[in-house]
N, C-alpha and C. Protein backbone atom coordinates (compact mmCIF):
# COMPACT_ATOMS: atom_id res chain seq x y z
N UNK A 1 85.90 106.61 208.08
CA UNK A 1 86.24 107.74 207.25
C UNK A 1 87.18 107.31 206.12
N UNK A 2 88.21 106.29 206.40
CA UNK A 2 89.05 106.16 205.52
C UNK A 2 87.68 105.03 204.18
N UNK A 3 87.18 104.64 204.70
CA UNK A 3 86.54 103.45 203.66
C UNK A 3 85.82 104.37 202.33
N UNK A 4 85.21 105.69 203.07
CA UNK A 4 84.40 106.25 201.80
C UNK A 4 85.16 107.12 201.65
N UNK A 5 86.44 108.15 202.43
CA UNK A 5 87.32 109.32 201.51
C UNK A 5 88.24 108.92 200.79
N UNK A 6 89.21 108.66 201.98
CA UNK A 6 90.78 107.99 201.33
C UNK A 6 91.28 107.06 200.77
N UNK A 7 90.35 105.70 200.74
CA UNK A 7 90.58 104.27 199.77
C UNK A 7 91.63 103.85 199.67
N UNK A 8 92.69 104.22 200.64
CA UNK A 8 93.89 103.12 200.39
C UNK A 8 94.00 102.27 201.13
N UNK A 9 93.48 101.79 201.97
CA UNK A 9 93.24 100.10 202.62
C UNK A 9 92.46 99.55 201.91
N UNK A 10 92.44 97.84 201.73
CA UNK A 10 91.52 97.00 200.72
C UNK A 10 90.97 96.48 202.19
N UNK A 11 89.56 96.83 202.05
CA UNK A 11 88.80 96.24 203.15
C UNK A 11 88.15 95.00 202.87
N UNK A 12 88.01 93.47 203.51
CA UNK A 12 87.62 92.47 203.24
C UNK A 12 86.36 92.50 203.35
N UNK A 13 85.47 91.70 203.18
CA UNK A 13 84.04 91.35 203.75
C UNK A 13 84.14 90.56 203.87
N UNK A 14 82.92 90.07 204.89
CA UNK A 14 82.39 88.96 205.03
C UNK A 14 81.81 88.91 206.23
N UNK A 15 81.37 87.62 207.04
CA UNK A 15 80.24 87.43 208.20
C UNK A 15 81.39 88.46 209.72
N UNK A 16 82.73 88.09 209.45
CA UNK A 16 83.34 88.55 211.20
C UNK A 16 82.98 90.04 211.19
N UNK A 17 82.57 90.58 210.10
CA UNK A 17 82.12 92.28 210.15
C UNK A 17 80.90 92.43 211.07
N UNK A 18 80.13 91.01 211.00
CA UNK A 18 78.86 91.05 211.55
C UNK A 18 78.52 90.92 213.07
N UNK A 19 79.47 89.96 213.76
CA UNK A 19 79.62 89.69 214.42
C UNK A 19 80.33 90.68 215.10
N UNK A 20 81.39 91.20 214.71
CA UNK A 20 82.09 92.67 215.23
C UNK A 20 80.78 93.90 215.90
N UNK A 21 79.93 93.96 214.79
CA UNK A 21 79.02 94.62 215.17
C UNK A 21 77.93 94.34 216.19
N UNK A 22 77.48 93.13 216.25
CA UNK A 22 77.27 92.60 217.77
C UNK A 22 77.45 92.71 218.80
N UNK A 23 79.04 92.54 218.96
CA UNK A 23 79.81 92.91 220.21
C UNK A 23 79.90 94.45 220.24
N UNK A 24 79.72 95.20 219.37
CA UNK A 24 79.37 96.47 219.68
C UNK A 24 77.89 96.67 220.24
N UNK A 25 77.14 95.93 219.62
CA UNK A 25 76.00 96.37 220.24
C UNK A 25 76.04 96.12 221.42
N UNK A 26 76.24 94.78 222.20
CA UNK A 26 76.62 94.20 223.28
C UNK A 26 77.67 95.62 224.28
N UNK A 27 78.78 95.65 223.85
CA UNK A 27 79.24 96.67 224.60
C UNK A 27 78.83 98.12 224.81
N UNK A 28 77.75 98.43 223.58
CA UNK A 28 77.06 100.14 224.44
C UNK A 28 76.00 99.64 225.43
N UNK A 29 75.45 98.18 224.85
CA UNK A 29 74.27 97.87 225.81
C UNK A 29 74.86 97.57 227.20
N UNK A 30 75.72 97.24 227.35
CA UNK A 30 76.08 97.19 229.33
C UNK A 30 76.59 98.02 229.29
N UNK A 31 77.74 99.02 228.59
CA UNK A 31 78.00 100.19 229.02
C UNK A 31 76.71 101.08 229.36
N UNK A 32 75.76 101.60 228.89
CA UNK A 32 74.75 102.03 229.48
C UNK A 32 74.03 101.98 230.47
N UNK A 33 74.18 100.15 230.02
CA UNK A 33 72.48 99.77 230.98
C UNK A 33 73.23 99.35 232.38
N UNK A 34 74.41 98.87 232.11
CA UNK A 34 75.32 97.94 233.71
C UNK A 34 76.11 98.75 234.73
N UNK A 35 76.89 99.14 233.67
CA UNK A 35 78.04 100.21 234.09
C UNK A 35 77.85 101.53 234.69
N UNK A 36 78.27 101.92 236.02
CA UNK A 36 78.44 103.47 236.41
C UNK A 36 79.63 103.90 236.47
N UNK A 37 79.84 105.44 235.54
CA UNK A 37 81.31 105.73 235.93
C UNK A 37 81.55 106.91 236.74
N UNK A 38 81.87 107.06 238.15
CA UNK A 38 81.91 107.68 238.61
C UNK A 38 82.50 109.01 238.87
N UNK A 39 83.92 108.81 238.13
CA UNK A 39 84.72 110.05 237.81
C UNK A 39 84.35 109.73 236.22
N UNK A 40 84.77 111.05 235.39
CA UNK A 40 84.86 111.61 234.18
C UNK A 40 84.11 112.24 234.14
N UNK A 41 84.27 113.09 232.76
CA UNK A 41 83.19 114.06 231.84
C UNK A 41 81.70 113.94 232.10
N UNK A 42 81.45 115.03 233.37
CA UNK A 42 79.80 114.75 233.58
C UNK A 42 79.20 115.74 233.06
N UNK A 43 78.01 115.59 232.40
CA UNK A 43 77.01 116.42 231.72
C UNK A 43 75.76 115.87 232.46
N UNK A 44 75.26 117.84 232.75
CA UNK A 44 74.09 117.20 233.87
C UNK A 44 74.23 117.09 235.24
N UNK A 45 75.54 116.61 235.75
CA UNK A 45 76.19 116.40 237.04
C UNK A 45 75.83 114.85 236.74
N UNK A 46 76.09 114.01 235.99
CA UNK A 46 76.39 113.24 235.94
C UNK A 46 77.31 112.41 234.79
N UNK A 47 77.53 111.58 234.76
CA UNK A 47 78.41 110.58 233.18
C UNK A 47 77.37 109.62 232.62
N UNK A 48 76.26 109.66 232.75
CA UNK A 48 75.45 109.18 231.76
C UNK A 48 74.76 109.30 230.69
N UNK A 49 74.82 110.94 230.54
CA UNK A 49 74.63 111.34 228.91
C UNK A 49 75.75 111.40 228.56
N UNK A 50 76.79 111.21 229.12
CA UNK A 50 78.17 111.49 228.37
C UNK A 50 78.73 110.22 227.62
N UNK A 51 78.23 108.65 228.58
CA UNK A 51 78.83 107.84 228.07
C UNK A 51 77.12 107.47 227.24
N UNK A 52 76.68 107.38 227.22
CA UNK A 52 75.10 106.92 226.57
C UNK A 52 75.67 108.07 225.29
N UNK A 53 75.86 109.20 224.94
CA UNK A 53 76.47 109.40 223.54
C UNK A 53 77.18 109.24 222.86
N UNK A 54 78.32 108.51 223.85
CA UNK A 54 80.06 108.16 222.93
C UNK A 54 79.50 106.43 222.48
N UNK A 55 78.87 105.86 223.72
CA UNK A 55 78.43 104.50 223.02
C UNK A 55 77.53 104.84 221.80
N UNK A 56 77.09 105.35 221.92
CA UNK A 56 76.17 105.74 220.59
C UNK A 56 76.62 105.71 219.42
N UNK A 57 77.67 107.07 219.48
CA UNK A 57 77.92 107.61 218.44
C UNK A 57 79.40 106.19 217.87
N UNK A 58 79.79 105.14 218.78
CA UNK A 58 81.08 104.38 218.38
C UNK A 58 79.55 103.18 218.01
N UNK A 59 78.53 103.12 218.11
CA UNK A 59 77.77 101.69 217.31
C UNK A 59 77.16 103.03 216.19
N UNK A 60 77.32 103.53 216.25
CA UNK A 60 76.43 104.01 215.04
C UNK A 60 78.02 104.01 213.57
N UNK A 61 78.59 104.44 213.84
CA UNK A 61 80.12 104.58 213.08
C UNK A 61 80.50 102.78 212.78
N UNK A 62 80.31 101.78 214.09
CA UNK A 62 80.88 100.43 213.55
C UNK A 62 79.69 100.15 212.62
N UNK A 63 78.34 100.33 213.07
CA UNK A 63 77.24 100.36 211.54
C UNK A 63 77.78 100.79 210.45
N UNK A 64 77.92 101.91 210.25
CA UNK A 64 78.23 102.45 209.29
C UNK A 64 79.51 101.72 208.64
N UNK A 65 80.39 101.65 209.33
CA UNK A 65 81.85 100.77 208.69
C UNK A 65 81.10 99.15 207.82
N UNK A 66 80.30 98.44 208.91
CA UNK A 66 79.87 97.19 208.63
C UNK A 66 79.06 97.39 207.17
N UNK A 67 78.47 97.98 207.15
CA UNK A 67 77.64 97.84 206.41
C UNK A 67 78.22 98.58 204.60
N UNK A 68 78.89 99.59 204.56
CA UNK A 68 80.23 99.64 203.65
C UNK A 68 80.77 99.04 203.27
N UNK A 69 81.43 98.21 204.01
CA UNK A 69 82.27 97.61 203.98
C UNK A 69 81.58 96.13 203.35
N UNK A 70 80.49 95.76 203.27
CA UNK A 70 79.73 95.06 202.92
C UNK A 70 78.48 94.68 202.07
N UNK A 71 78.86 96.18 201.49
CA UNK A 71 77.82 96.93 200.98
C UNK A 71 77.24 95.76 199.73
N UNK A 72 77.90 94.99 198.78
CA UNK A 72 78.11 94.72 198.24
C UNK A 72 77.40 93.03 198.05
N UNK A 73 77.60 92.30 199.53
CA UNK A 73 77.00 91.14 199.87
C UNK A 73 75.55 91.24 200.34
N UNK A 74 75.36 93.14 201.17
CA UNK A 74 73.99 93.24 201.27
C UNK A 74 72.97 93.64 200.28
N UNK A 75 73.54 93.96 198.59
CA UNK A 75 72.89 93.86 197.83
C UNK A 75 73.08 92.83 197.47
N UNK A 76 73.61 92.29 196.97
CA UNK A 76 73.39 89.93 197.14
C UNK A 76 72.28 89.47 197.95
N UNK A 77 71.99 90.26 198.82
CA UNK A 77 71.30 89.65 199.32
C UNK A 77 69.69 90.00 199.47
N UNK A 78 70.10 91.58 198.99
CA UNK A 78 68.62 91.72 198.78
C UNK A 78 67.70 91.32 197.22
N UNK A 79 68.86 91.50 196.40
CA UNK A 79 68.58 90.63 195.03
C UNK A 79 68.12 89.60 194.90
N UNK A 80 68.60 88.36 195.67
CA UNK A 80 68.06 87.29 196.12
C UNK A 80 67.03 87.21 196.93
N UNK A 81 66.33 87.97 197.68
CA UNK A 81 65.10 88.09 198.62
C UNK A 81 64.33 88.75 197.58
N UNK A 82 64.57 89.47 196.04
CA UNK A 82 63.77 90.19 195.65
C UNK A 82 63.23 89.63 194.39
N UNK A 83 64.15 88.58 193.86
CA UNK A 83 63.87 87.47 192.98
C UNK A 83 62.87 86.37 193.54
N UNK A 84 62.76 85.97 194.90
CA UNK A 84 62.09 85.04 195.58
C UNK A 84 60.65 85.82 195.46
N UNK A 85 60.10 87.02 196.07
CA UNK A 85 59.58 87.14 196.46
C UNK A 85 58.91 88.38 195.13
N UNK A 86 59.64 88.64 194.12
CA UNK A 86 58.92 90.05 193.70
C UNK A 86 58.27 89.21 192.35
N UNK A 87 57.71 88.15 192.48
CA UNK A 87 56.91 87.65 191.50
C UNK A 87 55.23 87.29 192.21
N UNK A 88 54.55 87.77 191.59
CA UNK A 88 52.91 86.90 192.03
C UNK A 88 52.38 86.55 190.36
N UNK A 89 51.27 85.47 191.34
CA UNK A 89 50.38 85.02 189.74
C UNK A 89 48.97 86.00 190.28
N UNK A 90 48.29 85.79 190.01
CA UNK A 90 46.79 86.15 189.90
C UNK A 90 45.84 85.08 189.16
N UNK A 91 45.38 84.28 190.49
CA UNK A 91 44.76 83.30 190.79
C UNK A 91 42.73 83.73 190.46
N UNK A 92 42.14 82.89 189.81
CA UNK A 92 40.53 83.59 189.85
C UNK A 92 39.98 82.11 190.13
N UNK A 93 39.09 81.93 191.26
CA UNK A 93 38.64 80.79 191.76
C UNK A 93 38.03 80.36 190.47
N UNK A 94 37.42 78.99 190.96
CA UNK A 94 36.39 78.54 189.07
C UNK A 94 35.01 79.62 189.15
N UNK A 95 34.45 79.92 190.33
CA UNK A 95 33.07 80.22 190.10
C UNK A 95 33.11 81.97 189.47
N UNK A 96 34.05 82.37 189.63
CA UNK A 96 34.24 83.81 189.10
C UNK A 96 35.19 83.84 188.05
N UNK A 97 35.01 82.89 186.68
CA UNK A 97 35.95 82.84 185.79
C UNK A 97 35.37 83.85 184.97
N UNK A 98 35.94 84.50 183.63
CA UNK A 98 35.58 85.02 182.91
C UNK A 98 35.33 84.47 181.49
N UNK A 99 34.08 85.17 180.83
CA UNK A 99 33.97 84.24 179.62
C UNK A 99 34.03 85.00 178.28
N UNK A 100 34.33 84.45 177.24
CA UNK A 100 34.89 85.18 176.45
C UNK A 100 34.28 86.68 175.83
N UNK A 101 32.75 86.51 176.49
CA UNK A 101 32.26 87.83 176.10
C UNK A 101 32.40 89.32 176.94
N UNK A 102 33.02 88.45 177.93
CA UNK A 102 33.47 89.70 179.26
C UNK A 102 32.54 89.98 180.35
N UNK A 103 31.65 88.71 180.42
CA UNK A 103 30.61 89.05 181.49
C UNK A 103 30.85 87.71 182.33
N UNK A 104 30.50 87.78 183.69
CA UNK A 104 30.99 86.51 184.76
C UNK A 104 29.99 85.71 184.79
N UNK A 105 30.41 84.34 184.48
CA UNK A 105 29.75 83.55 184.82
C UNK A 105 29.62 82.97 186.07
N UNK A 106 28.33 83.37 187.02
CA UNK A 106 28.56 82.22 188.24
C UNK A 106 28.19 81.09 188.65
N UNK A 107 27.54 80.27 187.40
CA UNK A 107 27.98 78.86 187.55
C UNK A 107 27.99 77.56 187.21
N UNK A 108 29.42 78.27 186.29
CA UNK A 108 30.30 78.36 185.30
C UNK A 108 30.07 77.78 183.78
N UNK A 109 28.71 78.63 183.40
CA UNK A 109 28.51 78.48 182.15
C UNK A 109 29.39 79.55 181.42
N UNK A 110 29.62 78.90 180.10
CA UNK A 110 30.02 79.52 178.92
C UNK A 110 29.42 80.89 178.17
N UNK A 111 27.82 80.11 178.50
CA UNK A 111 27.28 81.26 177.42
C UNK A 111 25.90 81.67 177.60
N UNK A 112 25.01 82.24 176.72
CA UNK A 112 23.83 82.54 176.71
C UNK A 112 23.13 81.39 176.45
């Protein structure tokens, strides 16, 4: 909240944002999948939609931070994937060349 309202922290970037987010993923994934909690906040009569939404909703928010917060290197980087890749030629084998009168030659005369 503070990164897109209030702007008075200078937030760094770089790769440990990424990795941060990992270990988030990592921690809703065994909190879910490993972990039972037997007392707390049960919905359902149980704590597994309860904690399966707070993990949720705390990797969806460190996304959101990571990727803000980085916003900047992930257009770097798609600029660079878009320079590589957003060029083609248009290749015409020899036997389907075109000849200057606009009719195809197939094989590969010039003319009449």
């Amino acid at each position: 909240m503070e990164i897109l309202f209030v702007k008075k922290l200078q937030w760094v970037q770089g790769p440990l944002w990424w990795v941060a987010l990992q270990v988030s993923v990592l921690s809703a994934y065994v909190a879910d999948t490993f972990c039972e909690f037997p007392r707390g906040l049960k919905t359902s009569g149980s704590t597994e939609l309860t904690v399966g939404l707070v993990s949720c909703t705390w990797l969806v928010l460190a996304a959101a931070l990571t990727i803000s917060v980085n916003w900047a290197l992930c257009m770097q980087y798609y600029r660079t994937w878009q320079s590589r890749n957003g060029t083609f030629t248009l290749q015409v084998s020899g036997n389907q060349a075109l000849v200057a009168g606009g009719t195809q030659a197939s094989d590969g005369a010039t003319g009449p």
